[in-house]
Protein backbone atom coordinates (compact mmCIF):
# COMPACT_ATOMS: atom_id res chain seq x y z
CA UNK A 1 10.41 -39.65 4.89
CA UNK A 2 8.67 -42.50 6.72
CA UNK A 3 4.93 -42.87 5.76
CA UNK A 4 3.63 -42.83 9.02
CA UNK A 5 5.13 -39.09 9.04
CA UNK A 6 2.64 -37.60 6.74
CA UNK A 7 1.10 -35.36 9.17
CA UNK A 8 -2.30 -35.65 9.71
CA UNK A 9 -2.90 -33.45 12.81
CA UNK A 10 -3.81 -29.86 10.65
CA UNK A 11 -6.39 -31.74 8.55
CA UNK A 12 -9.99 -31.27 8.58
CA UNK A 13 -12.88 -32.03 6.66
CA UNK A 14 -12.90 -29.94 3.42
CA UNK A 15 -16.60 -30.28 2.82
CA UNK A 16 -17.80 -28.75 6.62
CA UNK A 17 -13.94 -28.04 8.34
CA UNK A 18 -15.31 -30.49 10.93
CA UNK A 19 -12.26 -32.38 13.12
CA UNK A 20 -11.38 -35.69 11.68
CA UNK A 21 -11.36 -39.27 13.11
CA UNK A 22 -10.35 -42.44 12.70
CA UNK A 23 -12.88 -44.19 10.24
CA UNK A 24 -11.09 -48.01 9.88
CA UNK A 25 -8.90 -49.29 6.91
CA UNK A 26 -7.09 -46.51 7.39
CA UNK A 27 -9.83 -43.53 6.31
CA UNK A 28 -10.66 -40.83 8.42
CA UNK A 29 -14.20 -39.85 9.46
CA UNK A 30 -15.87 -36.57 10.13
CA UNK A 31 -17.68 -36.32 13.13
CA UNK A 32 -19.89 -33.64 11.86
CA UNK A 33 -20.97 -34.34 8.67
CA UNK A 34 -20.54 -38.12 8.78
CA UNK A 35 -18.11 -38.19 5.06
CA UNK A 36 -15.33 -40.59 4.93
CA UNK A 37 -12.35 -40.21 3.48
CA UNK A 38 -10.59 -43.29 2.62
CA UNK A 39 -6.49 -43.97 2.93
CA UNK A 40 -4.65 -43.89 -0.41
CA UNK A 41 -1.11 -45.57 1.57
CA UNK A 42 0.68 -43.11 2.40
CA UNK A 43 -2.37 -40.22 1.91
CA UNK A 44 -5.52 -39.44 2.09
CA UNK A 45 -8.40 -38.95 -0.91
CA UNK A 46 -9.52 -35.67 0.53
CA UNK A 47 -11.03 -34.56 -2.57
CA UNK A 48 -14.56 -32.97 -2.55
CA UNK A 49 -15.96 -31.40 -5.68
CA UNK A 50 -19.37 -30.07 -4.41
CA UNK A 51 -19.34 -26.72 -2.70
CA UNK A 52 -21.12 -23.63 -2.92
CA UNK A 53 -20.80 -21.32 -6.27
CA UNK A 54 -18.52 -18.22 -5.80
CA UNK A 55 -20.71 -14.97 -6.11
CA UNK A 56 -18.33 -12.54 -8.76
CA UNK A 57 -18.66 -8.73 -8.80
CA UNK A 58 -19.87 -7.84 -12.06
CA UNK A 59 -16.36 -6.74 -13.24
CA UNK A 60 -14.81 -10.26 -13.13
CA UNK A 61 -18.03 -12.55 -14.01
CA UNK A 62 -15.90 -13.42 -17.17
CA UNK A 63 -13.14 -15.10 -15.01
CA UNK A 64 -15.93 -17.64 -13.74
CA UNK A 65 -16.34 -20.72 -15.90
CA UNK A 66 -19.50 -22.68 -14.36
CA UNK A 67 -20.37 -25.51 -16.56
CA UNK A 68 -23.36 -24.12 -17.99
CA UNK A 69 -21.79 -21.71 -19.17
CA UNK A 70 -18.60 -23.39 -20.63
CA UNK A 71 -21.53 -25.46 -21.95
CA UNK A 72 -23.16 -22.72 -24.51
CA UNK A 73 -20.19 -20.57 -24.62
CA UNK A 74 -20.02 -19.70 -29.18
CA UNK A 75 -16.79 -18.45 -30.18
CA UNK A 76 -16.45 -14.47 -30.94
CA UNK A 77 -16.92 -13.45 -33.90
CA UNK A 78 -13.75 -12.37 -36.17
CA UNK A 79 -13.00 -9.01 -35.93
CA UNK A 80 -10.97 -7.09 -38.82
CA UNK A 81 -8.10 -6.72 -35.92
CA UNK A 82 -8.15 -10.35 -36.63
CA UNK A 83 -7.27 -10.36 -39.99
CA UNK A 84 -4.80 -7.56 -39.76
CA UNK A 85 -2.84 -9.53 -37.10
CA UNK A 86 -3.14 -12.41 -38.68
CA UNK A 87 -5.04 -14.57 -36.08
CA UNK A 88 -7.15 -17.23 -38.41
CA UNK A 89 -5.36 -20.35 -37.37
CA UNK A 90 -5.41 -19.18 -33.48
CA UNK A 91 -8.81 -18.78 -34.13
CA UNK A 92 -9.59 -21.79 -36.01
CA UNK A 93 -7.24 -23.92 -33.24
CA UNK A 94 -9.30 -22.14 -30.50
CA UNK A 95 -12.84 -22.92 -31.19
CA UNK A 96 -11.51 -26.52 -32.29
CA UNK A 97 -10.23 -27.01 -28.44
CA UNK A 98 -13.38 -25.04 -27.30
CA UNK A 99 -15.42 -28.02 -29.27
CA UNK A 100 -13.06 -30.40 -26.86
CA UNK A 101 -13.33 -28.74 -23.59
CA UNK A 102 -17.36 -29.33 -23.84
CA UNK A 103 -17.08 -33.04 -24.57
CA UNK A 104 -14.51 -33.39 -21.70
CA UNK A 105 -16.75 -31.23 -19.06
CA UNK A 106 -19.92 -33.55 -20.83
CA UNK A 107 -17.60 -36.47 -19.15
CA UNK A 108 -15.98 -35.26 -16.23
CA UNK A 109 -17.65 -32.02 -15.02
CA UNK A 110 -15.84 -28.89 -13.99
CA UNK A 111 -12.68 -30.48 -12.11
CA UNK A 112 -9.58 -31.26 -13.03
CA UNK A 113 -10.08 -34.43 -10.72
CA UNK A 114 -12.03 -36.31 -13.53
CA UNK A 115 -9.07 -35.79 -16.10
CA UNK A 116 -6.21 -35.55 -14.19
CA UNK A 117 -6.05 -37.94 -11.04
CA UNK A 118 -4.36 -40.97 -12.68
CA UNK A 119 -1.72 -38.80 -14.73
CA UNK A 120 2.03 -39.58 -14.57
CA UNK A 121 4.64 -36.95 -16.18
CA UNK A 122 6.95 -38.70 -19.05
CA UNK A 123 10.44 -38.03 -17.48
CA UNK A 124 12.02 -39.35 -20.60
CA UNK A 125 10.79 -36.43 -22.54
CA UNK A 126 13.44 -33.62 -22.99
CA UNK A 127 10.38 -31.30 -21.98
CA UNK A 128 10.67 -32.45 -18.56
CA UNK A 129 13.88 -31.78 -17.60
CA UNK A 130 13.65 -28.15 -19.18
CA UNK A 131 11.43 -27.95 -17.32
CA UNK A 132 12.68 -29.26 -13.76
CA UNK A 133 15.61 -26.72 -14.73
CA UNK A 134 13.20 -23.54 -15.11
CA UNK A 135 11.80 -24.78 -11.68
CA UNK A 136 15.08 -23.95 -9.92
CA UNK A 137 15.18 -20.81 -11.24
CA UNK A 138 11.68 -19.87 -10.36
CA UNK A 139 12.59 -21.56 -7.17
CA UNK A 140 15.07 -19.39 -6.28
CA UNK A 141 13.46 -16.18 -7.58
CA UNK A 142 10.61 -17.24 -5.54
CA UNK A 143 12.62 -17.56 -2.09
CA UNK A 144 14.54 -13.88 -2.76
CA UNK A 145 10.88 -12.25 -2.86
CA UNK A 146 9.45 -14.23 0.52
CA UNK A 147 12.76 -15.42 2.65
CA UNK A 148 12.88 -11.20 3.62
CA UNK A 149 9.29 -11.48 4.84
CA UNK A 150 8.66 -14.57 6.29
CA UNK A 151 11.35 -16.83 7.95
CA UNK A 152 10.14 -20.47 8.53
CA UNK A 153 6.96 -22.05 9.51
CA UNK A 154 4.44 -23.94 7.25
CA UNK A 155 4.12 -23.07 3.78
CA UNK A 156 1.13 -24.95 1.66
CA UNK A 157 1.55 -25.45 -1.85
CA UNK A 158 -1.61 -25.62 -3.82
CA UNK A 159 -1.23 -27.57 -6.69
CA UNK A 160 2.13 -28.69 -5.37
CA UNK A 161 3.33 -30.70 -8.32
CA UNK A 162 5.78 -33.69 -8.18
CA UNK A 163 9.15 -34.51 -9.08
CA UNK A 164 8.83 -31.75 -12.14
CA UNK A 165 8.60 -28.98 -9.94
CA UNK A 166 10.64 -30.15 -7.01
CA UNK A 167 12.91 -27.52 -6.91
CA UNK A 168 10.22 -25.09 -5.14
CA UNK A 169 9.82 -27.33 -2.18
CA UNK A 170 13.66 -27.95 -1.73
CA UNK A 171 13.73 -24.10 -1.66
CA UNK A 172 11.22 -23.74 1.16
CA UNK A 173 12.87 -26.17 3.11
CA UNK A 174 16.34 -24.85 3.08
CA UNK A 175 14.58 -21.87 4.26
CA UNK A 176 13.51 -23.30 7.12
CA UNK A 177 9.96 -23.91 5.89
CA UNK A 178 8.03 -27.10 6.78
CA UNK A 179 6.43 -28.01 3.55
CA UNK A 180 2.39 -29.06 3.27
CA UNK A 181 1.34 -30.24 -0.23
CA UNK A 182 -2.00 -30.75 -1.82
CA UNK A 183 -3.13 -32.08 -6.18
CA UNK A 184 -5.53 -33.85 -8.11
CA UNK A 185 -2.62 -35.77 -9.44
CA UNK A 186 -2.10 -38.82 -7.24
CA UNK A 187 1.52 -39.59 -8.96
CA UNK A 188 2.14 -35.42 -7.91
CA UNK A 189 1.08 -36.37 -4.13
CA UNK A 190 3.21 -39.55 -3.93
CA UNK A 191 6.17 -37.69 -5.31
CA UNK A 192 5.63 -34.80 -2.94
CA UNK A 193 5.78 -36.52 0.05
CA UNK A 194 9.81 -37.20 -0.19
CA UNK A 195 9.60 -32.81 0.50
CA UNK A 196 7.23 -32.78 3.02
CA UNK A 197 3.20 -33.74 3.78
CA UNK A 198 0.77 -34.19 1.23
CA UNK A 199 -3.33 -34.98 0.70
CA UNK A 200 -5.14 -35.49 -2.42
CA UNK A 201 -7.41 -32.61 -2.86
CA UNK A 202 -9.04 -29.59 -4.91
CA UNK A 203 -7.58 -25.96 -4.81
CA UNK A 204 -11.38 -25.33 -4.23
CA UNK A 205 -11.70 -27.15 -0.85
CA UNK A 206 -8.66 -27.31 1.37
CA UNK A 207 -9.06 -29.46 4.40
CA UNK A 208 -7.40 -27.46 7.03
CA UNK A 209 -8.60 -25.01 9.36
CA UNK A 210 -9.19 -21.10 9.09
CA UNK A 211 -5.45 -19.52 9.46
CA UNK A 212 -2.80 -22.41 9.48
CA UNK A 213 0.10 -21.25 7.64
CA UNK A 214 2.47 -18.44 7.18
CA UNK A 215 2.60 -19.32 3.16
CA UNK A 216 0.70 -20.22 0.27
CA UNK A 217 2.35 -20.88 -2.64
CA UNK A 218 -0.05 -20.91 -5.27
CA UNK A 219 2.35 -21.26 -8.92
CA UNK A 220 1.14 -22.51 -11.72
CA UNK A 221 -2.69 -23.24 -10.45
CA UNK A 222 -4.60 -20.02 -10.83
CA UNK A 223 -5.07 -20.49 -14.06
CA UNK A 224 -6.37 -24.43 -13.86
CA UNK A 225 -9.04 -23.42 -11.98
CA UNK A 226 -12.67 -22.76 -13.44
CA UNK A 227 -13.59 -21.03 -10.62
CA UNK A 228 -10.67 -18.51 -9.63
CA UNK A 229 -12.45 -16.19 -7.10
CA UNK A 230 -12.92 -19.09 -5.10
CA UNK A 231 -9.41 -20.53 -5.01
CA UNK A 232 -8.01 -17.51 -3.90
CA UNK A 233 -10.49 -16.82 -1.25
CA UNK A 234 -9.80 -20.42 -0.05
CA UNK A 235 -5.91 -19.64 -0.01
CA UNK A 236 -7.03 -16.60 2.25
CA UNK A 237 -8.67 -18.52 3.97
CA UNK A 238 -6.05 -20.77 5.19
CA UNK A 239 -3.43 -18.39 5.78
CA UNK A 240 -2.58 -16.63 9.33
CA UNK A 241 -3.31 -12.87 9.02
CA UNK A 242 -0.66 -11.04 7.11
CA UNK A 243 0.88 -14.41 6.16
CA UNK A 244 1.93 -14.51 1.89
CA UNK A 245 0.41 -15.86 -0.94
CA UNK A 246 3.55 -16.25 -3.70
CA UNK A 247 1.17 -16.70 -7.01
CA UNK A 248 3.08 -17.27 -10.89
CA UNK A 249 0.30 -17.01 -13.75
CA UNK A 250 -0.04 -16.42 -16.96
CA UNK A 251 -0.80 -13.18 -18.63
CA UNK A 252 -2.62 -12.32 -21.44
CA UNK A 253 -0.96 -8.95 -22.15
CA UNK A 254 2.35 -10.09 -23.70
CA UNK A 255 4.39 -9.85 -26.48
CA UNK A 256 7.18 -11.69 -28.72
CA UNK A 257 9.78 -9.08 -28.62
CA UNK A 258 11.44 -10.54 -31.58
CA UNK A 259 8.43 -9.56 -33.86
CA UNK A 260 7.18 -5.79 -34.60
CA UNK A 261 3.99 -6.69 -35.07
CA UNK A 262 3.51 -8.05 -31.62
CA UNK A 263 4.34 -5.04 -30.50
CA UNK A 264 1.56 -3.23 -32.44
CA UNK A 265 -0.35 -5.81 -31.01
CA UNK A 266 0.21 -5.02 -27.16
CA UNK A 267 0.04 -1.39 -27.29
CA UNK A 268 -2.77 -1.33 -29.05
CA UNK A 269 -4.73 -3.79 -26.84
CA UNK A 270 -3.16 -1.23 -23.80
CA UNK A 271 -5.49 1.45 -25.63
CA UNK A 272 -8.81 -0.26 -26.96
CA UNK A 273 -8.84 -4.18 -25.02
CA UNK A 274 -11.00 -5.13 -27.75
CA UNK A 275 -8.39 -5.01 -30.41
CA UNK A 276 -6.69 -7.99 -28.15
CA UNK A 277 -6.79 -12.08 -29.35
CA UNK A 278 -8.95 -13.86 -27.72
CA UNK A 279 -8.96 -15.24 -24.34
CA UNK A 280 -7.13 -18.98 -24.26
CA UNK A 281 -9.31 -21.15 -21.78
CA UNK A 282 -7.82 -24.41 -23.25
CA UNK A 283 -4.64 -26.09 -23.16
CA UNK A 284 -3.38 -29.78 -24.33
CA UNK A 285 -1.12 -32.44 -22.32
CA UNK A 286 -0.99 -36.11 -23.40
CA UNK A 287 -3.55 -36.16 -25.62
CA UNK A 288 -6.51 -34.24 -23.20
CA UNK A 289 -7.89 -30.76 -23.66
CA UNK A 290 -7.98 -28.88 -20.21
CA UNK A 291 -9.41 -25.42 -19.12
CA UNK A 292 -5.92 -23.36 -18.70
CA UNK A 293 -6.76 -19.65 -18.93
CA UNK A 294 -4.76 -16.33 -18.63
CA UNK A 295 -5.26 -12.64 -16.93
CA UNK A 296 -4.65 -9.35 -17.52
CA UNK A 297 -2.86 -6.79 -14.84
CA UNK A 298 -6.61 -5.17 -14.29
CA UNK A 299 -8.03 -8.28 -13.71
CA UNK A 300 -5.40 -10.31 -11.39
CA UNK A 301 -5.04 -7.19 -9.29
CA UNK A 302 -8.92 -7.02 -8.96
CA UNK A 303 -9.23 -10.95 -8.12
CA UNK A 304 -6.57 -10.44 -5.55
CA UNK A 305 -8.06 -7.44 -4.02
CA UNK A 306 -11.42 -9.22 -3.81
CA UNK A 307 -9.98 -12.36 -2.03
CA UNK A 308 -8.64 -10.04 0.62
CA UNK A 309 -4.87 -9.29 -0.62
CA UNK A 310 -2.94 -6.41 -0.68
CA UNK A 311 0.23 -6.82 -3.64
CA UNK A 312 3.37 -5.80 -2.59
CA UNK A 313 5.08 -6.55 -6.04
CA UNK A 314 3.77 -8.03 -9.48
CA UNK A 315 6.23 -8.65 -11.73
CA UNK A 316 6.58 -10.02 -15.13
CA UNK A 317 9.36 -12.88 -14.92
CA UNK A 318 11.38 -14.89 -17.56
CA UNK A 319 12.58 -17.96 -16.60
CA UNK A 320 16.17 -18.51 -18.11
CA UNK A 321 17.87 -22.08 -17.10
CA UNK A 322 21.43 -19.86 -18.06
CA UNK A 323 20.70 -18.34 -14.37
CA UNK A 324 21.46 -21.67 -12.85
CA UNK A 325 24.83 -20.27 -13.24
CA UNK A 326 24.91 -16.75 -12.69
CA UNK A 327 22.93 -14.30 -11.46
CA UNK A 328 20.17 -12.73 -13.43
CA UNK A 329 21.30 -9.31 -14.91
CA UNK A 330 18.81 -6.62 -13.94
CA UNK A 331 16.02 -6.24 -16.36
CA UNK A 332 16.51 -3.46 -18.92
CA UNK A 333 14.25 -0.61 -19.09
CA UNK A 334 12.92 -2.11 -22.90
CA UNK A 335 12.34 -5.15 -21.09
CA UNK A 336 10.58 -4.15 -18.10
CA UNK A 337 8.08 -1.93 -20.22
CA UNK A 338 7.47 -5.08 -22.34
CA UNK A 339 6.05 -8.08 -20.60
CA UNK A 340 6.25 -11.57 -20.90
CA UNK A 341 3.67 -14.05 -20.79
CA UNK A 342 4.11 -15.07 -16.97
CA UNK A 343 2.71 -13.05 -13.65
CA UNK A 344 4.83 -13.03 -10.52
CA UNK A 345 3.20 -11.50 -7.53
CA UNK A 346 3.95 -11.46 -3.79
CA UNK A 347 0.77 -10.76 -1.68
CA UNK A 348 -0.38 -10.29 2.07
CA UNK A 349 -3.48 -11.47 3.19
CA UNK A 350 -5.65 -8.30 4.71
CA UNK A 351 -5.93 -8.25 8.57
């Protein structure tokens, strides 16, 4: 792909959705609100940060993570479910990464912008290409659940990734999909646009207008974001009416089926929730602490139902690289009733 084929014509300003102009050097200019967004080569820094806070129904308050209150969260106290399970170094690791998640929101606020803009993915690392490989799977898994109900047309991904997770835009677009891309990573934008168009900016703000594609995919970003409420109502947003949102997040209801204690541990946190660890809202990558949380079923179905979804499936999925090579075997009944630690949903967006 040429760069003068990034297509520009769908953007709009993220801050006010005003149309977008021409600014010189390259930028573009908002007639409305008078920002400027400045050329990046082959892109366009699109990113806006400030925006107005997401109001939360009282059930899901604890999904929001404003920086105040990240600010003077205290860890829990431990509980004797604690010490029966055994939790006093997940404990001990957690509060430690808590202690790092302040002093990185101290720095750079409550956007992944500020920690992650200038990060490049080590594809020497043998983590990488287990990764790329896991991709295809999901890929493909991803394509059997939204080929049936949606055939072609413009599919965004939100948090779209780079070479890493390539396999999920080579999918789309042997589907007939046309595929729009937008990070906070500029290295994930660059590599994007060899699969289709791609802007620099937050899952928070998107700069295209109300109803614009048929897709969202939205895997592996829900849980990045301090504010989720908002970054599914923003997915809504941009989607036609009854188009799909094709979310993968992690869940906090899982279990290690190799150890009998795990299981204690599930079923009992299916009866009493407060028996469960606690919540992760941290997780490490070259040598920075981010906010990566996790959800339960109650909770995910609630945030989607409050963004203006309606689920058609939620699944728990592993992602084996064997199925490169063969077909998945249907999931036994053991393994459907115990789930592993990754949500895969298919959603419409309400009429």
């Amino acid at each position: 792909m040429s760069p003068a084929a990034n297509d520009r014509t769908l953007l709009r300003c993220p801050a006010c959705l005003g149309g977008l102009a021409d600014g010189g050097d390259g930028a573009l200019a908002c007639a409305a609100c008078g920002r400027v967004y400045p050329s990046l080569g082959r892109y366009h820094d699109l990113f806006v940060e400030d925006r107005a806070p997401t109001a939360y129904p009282p059930d899901l308050e604890h999904l929001s993570y404003p920086r105040e209150r990240l600010l003077r969260l205290e860890p829990p106290r431990a509980t004797a479910w604690d010490r029966l399970f055994g939790r006093a170094a997940f404990n001990a690791d957690w509060e430690r990464d808590l202690e790092r998640l302040r002093r990185t929101v101290l720095r750079a606020g409550c956007c992944e912008r500020g920690r992650a803009e200038f990060m490049k993915d080590d594809e020497t690392s043998p983590d990488y290409e287990h990764q790329r490989r896991e991709v295809r799977v999901k890929a493909r898994k991803i394509m059997r659940r939204v080929r049936p109900r949606s055939s072609g047309g413009l599919v965004l991904h939100v948090g779209c990734g780079g070479r890493c997770n390539d396999g999920i835009p080579i999918e789309y677009a042997g589907a007939g999909f046309v595929n729009h891309g937008v990070d906070a990573v500029r290295s994930y934008v660059e590599e994007f646009l060899d699969h289709g168009h791609a802007q620099l900016a937050n899952a928070l703000a998107l700069p295209y207008p109300d109803a614009s594609f048929e897709v969202v995919n939205y895997t592996d970003i829900l849980e990045h974001l301090f504010d989720p409420l908002g970054g599914l109502r923003e997915a809504a947003r941009v989607l036609k009416p009854g188009g799909l949102l094709m979310l993968d997040t992690p869940n906090r209801a899982y279990l290690d089926r190799s150890s009998a204690r795990s299981h204690l541990e599930y079923f009992l946190g299916r009866l009493w929730p407060s028996t469960r660890r606690r919540r992760l809202i941290t997780a490490s990558w070259d040598g920075e602490t981010f906010f990566h949380t996790e959800f339960d079923r109650r909770e995910l179905l609630r945030l989607l139902a409050e963004a203006g979804f309606t689920v058609f499936s939620m699944e728990n999925e592993t992602f084996d690289p064997a199925e490169l090579e063969r077909p998945a075997p249907r999931p036994g009944l053991l393994r459907r009733l115990t789930p592993t630690s990754s949500w895969f949903a298919l959603c419409g967006k309400n009429a």
